[in-house]
PDB file of N, CA and C in Angstrom:
ATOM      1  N   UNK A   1       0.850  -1.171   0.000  1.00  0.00           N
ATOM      2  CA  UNK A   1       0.000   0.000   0.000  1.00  0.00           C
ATOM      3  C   UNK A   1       0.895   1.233   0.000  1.00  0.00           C
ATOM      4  N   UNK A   2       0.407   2.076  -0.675  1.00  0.00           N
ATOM      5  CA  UNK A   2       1.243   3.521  -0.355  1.00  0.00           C
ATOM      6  C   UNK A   2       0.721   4.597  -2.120  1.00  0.00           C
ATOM      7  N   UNK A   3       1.535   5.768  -2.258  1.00  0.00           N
ATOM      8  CA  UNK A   3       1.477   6.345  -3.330  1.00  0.00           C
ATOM      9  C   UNK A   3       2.458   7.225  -3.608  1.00  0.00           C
ATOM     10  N   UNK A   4       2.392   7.818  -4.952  1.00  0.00           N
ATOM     11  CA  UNK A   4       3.421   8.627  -5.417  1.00  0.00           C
ATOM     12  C   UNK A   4       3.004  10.015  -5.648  1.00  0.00           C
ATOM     13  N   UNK A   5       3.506  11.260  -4.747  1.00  0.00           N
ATOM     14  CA  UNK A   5       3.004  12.667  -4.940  1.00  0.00           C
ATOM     15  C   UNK A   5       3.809  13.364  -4.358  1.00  0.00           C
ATOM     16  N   UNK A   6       3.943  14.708  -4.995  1.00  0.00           N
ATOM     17  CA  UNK A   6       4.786  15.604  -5.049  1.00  0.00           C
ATOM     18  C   UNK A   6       5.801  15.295  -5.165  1.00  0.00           C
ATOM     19  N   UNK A   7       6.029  13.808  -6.228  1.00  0.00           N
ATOM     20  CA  UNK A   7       8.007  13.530  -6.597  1.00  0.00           C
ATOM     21  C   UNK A   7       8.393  12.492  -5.760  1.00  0.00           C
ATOM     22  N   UNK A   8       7.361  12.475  -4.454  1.00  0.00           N
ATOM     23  CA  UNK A   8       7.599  10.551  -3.704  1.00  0.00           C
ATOM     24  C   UNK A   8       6.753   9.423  -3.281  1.00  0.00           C
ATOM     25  N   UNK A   9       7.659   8.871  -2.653  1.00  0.00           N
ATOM     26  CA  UNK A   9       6.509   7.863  -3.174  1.00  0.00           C
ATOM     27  C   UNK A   9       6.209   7.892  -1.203  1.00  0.00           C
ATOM     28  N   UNK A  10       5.008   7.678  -1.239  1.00  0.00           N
ATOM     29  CA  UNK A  10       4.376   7.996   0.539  1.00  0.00           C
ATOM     30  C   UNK A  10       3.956   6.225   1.107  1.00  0.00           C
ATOM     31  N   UNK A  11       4.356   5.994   2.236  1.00  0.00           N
ATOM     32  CA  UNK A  11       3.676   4.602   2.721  1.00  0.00           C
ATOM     33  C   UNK A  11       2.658   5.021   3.282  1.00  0.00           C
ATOM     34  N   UNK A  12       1.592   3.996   2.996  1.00  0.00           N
ATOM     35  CA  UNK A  12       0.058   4.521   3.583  1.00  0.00           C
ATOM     36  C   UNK A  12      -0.775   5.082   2.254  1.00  0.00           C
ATOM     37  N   UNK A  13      -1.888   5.088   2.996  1.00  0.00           N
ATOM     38  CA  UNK A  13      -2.578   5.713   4.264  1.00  0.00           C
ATOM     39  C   UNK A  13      -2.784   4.652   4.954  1.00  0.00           C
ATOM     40  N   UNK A  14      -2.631   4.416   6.493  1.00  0.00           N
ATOM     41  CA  UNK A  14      -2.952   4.191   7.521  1.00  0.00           C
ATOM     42  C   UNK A  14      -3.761   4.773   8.222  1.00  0.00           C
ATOM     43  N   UNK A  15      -4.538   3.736   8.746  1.00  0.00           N
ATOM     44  CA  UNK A  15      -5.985   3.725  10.190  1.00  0.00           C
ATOM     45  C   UNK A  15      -5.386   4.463  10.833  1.00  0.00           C
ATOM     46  N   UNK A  16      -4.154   4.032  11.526  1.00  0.00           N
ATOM     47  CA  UNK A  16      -3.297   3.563  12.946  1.00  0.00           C
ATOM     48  C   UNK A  16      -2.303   4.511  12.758  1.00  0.00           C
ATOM     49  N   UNK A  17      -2.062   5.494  13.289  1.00  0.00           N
ATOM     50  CA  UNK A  17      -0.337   6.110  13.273  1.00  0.00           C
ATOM     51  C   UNK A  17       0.627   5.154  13.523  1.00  0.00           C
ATOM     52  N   UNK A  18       0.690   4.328  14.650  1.00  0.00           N
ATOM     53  CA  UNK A  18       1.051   3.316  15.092  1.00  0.00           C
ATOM     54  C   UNK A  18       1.885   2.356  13.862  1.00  0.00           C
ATOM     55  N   UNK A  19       1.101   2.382  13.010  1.00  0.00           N
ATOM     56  CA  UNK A  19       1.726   1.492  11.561  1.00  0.00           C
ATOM     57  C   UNK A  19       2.800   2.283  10.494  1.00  0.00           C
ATOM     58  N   UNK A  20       3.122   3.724  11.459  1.00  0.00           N
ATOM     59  CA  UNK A  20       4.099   4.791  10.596  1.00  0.00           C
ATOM     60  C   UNK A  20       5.601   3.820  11.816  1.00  0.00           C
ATOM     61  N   UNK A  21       6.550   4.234  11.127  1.00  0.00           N
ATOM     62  CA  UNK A  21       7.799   4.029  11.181  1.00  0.00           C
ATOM     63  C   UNK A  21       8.479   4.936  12.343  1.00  0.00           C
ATOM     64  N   UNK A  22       9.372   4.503  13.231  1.00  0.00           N
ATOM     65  CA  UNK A  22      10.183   5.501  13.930  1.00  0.00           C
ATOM     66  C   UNK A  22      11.437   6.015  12.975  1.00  0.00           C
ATOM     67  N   UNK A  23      11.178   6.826  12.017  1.00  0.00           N
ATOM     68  CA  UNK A  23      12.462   7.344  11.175  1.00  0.00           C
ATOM     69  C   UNK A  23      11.856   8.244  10.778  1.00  0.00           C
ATOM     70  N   UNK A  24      13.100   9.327  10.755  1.00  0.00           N
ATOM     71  CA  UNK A  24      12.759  10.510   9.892  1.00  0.00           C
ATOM     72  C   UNK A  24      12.355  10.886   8.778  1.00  0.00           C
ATOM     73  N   UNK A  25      11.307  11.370   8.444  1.00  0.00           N
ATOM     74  CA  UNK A  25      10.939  11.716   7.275  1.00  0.00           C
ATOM     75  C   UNK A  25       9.550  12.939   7.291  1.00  0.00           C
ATOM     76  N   UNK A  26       8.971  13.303   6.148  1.00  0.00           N
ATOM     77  CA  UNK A  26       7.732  13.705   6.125  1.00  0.00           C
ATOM     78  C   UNK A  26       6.453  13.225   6.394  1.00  0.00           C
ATOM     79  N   UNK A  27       5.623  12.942   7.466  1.00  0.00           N
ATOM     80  CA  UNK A  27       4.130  13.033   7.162  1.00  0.00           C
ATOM     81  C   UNK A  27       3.513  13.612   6.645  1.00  0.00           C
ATOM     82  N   UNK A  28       1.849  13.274   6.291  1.00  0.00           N
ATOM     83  CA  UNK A  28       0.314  13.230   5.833  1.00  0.00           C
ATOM     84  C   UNK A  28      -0.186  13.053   6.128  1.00  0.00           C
ATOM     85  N   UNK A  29      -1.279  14.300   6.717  1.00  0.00           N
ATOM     86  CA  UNK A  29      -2.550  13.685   7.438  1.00  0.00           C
ATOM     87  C   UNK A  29      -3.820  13.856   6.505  1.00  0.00           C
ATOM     88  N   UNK A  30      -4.426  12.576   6.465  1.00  0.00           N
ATOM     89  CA  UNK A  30      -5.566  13.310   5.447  1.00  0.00           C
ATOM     90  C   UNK A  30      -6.911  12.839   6.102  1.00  0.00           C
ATOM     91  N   UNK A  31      -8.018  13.569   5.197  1.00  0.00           N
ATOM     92  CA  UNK A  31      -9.185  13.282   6.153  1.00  0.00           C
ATOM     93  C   UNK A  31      -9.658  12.074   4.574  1.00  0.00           C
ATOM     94  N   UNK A  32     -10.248  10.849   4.734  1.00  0.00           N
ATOM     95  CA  UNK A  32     -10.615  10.284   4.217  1.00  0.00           C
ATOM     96  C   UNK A  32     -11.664   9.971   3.829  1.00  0.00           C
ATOM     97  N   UNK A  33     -12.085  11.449   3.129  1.00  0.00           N
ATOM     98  CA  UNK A  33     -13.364  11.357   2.588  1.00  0.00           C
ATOM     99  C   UNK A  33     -13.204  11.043   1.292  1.00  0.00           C
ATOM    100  N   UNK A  34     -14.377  11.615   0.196  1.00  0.00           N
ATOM    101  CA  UNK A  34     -14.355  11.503  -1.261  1.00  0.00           C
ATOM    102  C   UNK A  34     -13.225  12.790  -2.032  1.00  0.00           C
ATOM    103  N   UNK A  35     -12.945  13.372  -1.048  1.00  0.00           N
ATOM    104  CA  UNK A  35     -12.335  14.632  -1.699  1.00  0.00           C
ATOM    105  C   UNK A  35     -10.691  14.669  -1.330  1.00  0.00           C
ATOM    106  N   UNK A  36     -10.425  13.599  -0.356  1.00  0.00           N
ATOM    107  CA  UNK A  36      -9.050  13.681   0.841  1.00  0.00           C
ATOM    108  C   UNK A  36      -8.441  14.589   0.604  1.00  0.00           C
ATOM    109  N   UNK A  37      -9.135  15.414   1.911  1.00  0.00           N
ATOM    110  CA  UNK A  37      -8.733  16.508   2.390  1.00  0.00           C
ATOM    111  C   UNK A  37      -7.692  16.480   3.209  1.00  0.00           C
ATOM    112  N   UNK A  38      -6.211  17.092   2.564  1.00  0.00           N
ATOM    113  CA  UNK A  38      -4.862  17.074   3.548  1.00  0.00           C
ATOM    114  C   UNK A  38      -5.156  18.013   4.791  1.00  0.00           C
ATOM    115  N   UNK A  39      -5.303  17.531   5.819  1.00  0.00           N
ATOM    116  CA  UNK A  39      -5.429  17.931   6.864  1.00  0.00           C
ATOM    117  C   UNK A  39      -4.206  18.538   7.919  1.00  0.00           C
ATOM    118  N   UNK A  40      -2.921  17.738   7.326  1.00  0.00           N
ATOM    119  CA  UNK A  40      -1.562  18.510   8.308  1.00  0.00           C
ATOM    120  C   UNK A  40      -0.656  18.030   7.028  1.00  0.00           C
ATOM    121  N   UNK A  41       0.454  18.465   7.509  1.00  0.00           N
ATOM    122  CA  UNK A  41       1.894  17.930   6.825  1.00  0.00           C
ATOM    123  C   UNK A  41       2.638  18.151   7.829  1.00  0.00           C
ATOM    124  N   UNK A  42       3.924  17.721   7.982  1.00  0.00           N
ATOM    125  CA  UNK A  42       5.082  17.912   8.947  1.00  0.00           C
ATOM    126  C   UNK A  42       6.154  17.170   8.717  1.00  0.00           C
ATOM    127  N   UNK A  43       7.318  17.495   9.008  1.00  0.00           N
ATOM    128  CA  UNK A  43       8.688  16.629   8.909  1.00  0.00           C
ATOM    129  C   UNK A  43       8.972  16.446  10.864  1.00  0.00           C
ATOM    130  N   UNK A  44       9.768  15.526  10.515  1.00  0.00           N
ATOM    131  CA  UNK A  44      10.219  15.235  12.202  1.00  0.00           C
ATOM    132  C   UNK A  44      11.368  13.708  11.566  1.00  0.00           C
ATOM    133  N   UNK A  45      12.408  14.020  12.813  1.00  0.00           N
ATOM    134  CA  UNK A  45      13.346  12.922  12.902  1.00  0.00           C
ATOM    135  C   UNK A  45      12.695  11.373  13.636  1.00  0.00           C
ATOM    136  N   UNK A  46      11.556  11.746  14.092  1.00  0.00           N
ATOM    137  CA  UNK A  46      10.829  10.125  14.614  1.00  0.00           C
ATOM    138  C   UNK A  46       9.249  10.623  14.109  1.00  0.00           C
ATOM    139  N   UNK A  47       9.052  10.082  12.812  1.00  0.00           N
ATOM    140  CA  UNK A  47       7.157  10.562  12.508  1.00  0.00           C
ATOM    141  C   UNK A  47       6.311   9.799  13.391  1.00  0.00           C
ATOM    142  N   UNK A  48       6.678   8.465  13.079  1.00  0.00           N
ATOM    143  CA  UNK A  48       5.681   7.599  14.256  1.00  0.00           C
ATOM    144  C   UNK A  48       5.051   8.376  15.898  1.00  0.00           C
ATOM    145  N   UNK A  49       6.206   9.041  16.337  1.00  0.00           N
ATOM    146  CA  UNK A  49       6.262   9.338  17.948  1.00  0.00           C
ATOM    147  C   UNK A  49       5.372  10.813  17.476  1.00  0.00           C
ATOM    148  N   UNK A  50       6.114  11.847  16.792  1.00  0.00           N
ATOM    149  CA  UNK A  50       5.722  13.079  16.584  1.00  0.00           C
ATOM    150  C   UNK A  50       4.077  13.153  16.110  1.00  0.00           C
ATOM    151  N   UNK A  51       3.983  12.099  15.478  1.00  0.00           N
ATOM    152  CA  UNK A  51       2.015  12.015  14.656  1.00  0.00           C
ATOM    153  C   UNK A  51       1.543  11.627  16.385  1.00  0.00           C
ATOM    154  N   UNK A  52       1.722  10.589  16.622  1.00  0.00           N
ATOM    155  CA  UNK A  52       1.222  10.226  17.846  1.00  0.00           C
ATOM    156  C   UNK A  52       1.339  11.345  19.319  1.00  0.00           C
ATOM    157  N   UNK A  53       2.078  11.962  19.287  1.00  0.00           N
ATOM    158  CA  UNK A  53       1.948  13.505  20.019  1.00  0.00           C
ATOM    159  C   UNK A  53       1.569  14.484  19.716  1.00  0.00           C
ATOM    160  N   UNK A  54       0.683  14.580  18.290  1.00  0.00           N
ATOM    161  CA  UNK A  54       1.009  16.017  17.918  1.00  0.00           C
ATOM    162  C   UNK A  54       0.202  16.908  18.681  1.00  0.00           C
ATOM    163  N   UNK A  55       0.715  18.147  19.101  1.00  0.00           N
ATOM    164  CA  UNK A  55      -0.351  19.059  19.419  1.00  0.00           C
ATOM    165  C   UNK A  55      -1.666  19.562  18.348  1.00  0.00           C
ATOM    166  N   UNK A  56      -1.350  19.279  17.097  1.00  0.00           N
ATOM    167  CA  UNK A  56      -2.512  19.638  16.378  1.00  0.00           C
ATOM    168  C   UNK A  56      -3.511  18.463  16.032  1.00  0.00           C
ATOM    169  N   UNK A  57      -3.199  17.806  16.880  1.00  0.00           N
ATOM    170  CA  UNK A  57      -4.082  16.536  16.462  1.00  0.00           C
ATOM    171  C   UNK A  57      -6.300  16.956  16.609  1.00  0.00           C
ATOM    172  N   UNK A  58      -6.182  17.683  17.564  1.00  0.00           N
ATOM    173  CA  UNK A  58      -7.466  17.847  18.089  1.00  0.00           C
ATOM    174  C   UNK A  58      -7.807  18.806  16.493  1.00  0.00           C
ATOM    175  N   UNK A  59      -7.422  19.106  15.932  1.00  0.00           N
ATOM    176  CA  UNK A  59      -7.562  20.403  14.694  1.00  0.00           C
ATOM    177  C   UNK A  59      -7.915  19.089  13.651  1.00  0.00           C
ATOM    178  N   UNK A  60      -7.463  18.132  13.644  1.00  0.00           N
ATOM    179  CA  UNK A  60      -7.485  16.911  12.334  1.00  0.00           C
ATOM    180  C   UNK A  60      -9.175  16.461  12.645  1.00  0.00           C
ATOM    181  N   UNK A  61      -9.253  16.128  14.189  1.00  0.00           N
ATOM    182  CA  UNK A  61     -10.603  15.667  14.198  1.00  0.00           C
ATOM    183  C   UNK A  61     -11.688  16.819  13.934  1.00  0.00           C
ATOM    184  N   UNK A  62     -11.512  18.026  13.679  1.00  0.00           N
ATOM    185  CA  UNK A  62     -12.704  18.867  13.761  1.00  0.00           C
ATOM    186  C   UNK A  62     -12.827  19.284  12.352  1.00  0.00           C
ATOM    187  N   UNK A  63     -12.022  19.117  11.350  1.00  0.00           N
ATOM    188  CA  UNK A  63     -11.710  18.871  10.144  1.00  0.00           C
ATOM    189  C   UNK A  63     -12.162  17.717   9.125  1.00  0.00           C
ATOM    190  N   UNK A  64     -12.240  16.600  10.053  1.00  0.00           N
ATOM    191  CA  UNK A  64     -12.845  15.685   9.322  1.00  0.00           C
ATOM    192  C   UNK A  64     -13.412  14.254  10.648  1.00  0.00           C
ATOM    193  N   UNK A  65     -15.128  14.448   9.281  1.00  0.00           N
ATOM    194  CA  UNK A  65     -16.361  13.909  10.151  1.00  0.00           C
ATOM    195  C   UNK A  65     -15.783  11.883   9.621  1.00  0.00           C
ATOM    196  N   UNK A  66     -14.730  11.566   8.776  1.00  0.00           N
ATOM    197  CA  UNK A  66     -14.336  10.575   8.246  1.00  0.00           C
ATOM    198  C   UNK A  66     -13.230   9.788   9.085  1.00  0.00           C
ATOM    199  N   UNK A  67     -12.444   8.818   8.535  1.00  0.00           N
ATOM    200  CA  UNK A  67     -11.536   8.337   9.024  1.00  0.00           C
ATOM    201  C   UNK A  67     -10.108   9.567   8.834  1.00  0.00           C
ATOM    202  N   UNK A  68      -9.711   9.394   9.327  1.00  0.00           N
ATOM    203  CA  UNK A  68      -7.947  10.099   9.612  1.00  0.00           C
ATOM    204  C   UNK A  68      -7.511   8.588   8.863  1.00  0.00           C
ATOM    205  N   UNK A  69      -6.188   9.472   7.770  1.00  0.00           N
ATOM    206  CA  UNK A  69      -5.584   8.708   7.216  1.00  0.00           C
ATOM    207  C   UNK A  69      -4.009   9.039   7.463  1.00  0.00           C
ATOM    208  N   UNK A  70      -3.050   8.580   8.024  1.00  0.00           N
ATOM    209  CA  UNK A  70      -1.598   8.804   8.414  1.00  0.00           C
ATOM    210  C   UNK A  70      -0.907   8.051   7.381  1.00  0.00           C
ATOM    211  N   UNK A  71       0.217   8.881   6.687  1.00  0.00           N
ATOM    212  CA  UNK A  71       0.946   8.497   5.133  1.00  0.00           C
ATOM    213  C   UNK A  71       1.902   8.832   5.433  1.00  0.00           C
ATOM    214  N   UNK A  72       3.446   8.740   5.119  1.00  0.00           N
ATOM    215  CA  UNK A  72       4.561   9.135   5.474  1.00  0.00           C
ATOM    216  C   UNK A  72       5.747   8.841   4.543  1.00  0.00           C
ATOM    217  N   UNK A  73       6.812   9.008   4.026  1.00  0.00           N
ATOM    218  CA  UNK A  73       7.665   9.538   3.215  1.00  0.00           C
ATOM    219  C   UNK A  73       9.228   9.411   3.885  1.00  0.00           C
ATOM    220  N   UNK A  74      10.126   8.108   4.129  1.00  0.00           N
ATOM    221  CA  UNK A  74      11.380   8.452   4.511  1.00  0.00           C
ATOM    222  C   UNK A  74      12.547   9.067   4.213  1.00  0.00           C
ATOM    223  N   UNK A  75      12.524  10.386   4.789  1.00  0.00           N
ATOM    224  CA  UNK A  75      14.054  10.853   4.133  1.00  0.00           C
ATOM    225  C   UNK A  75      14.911  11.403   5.295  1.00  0.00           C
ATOM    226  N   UNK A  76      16.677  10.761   5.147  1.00  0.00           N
ATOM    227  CA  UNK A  76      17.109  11.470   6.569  1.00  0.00           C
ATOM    228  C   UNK A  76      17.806  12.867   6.676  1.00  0.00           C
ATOM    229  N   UNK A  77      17.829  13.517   5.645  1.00  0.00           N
ATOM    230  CA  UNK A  77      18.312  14.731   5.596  1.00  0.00           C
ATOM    231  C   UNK A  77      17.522  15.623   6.290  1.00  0.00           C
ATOM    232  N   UNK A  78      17.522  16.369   6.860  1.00  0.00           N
ATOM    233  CA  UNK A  78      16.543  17.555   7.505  1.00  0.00           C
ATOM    234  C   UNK A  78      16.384  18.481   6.269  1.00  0.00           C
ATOM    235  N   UNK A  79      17.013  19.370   5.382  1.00  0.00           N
ATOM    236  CA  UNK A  79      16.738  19.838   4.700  1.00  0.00           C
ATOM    237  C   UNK A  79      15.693  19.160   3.535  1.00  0.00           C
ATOM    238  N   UNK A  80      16.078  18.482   2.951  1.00  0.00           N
ATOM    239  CA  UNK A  80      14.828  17.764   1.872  1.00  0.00           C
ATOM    240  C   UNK A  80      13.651  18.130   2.653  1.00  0.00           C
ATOM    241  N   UNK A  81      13.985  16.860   4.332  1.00  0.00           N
ATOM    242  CA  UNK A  81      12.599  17.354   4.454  1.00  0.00           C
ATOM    243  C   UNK A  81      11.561  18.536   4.687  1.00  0.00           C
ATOM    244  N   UNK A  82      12.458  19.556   5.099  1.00  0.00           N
ATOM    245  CA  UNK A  82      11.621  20.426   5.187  1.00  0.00           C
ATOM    246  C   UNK A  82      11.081  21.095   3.665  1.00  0.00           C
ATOM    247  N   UNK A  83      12.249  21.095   2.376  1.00  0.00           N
ATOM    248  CA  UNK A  83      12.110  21.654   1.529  1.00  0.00           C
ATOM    249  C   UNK A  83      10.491  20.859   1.355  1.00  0.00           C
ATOM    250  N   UNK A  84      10.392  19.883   1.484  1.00  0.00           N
ATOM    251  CA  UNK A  84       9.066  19.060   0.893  1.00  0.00           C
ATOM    252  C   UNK A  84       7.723  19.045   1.462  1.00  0.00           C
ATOM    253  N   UNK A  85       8.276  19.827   2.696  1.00  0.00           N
ATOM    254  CA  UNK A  85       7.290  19.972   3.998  1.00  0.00           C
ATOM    255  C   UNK A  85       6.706  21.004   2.987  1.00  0.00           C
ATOM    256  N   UNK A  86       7.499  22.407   2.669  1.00  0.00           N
ATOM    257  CA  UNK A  86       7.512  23.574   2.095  1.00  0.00           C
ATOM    258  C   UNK A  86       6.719  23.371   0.835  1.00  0.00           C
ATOM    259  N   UNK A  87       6.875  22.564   0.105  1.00  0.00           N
ATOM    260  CA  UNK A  87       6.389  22.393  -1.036  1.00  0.00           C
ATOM    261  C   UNK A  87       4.883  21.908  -0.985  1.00  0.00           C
ATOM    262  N   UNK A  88       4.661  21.060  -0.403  1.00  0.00           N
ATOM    263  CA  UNK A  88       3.384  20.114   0.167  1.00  0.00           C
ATOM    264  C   UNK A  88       2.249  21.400   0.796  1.00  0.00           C
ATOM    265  N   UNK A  89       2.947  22.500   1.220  1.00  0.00           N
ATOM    266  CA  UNK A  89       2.018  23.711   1.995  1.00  0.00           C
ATOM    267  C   UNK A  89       1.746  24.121   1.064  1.00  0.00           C
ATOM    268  N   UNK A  90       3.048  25.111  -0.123  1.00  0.00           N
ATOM    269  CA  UNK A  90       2.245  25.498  -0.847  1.00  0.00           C
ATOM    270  C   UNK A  90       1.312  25.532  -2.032  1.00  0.00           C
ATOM    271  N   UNK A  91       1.511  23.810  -2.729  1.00  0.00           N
ATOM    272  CA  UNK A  91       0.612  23.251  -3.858  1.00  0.00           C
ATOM    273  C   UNK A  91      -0.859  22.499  -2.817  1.00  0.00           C
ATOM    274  N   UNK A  92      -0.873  22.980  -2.151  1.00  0.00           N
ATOM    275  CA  UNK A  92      -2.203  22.145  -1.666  1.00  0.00           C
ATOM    276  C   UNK A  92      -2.744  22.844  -0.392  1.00  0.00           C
ATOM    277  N   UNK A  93      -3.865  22.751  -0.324  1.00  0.00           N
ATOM    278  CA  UNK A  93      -4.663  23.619   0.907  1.00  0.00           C
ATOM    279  C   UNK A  93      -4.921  22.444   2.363  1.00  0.00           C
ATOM    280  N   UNK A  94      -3.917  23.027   2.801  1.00  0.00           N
ATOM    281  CA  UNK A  94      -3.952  22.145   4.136  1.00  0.00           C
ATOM    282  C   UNK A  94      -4.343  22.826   5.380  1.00  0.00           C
ATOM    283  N   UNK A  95      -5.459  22.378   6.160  1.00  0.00           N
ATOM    284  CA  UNK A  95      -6.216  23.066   6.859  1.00  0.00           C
ATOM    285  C   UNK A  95      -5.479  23.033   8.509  1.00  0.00           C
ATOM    286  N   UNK A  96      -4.835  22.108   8.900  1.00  0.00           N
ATOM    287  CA  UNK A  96      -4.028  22.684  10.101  1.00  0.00           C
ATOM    288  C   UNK A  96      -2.852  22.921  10.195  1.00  0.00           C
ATOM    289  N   UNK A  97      -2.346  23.698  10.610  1.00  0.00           N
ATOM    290  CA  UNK A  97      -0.801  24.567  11.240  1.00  0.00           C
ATOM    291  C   UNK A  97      -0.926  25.195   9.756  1.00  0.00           C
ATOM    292  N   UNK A  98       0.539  25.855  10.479  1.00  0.00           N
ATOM    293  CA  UNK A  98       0.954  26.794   9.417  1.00  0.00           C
ATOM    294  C   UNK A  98       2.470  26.729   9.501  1.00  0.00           C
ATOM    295  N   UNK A  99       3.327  26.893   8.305  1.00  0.00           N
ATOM    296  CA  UNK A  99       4.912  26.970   8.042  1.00  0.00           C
ATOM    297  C   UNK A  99       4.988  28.312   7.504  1.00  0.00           C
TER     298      UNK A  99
END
């Protein structure tokens, strides 16, 4: 399972954060309706731990009346990831946080 967007290829979507990886890379949060609505993006050196803490998590559920879908992207450079974090904000309307 997984897909290819914005240039990579993403594992997931996942039910479960739980089923994301402890390694650095980019997350995806999407709401899993008919329209999947990206709901967050973020980079972090552990995604698994960081999705599963996030402070914006309560913003994903009020966003979407559907399942939460968690997708993720390994890369260990910090720069990529943020460049992609960067990129992911501004081709697509993502309704929580802000960069």
């Amino acid at each position: 399972m997984g897909f290819t967007r914005w240039g990579y290829y993403f594992e997931g979507p996942y039910h479960n954060p739980d089923s994301l990886d402890e390694k650095a890379g980019v997350y995806v949060i999407f709401c899993e309706s008919e329209s999947g609505n990206i709901l967050d993006v973020g980079e972090s050196d552990n995604v698994k731990y960081r999705v599963n803490n996030h402070d914006r998590s309560d913003c994903w559920s009020r966003h979407c009346s559907y399942s939460i879908g968690y997708s993720a992207t390994y890369i260990i450079n910090e720069n990529e990831r943020r460049e992609l974090e960067s990129k992911i904000r501004q081709v697509e309307n993502v309704a929580c946080g802000e960069r």
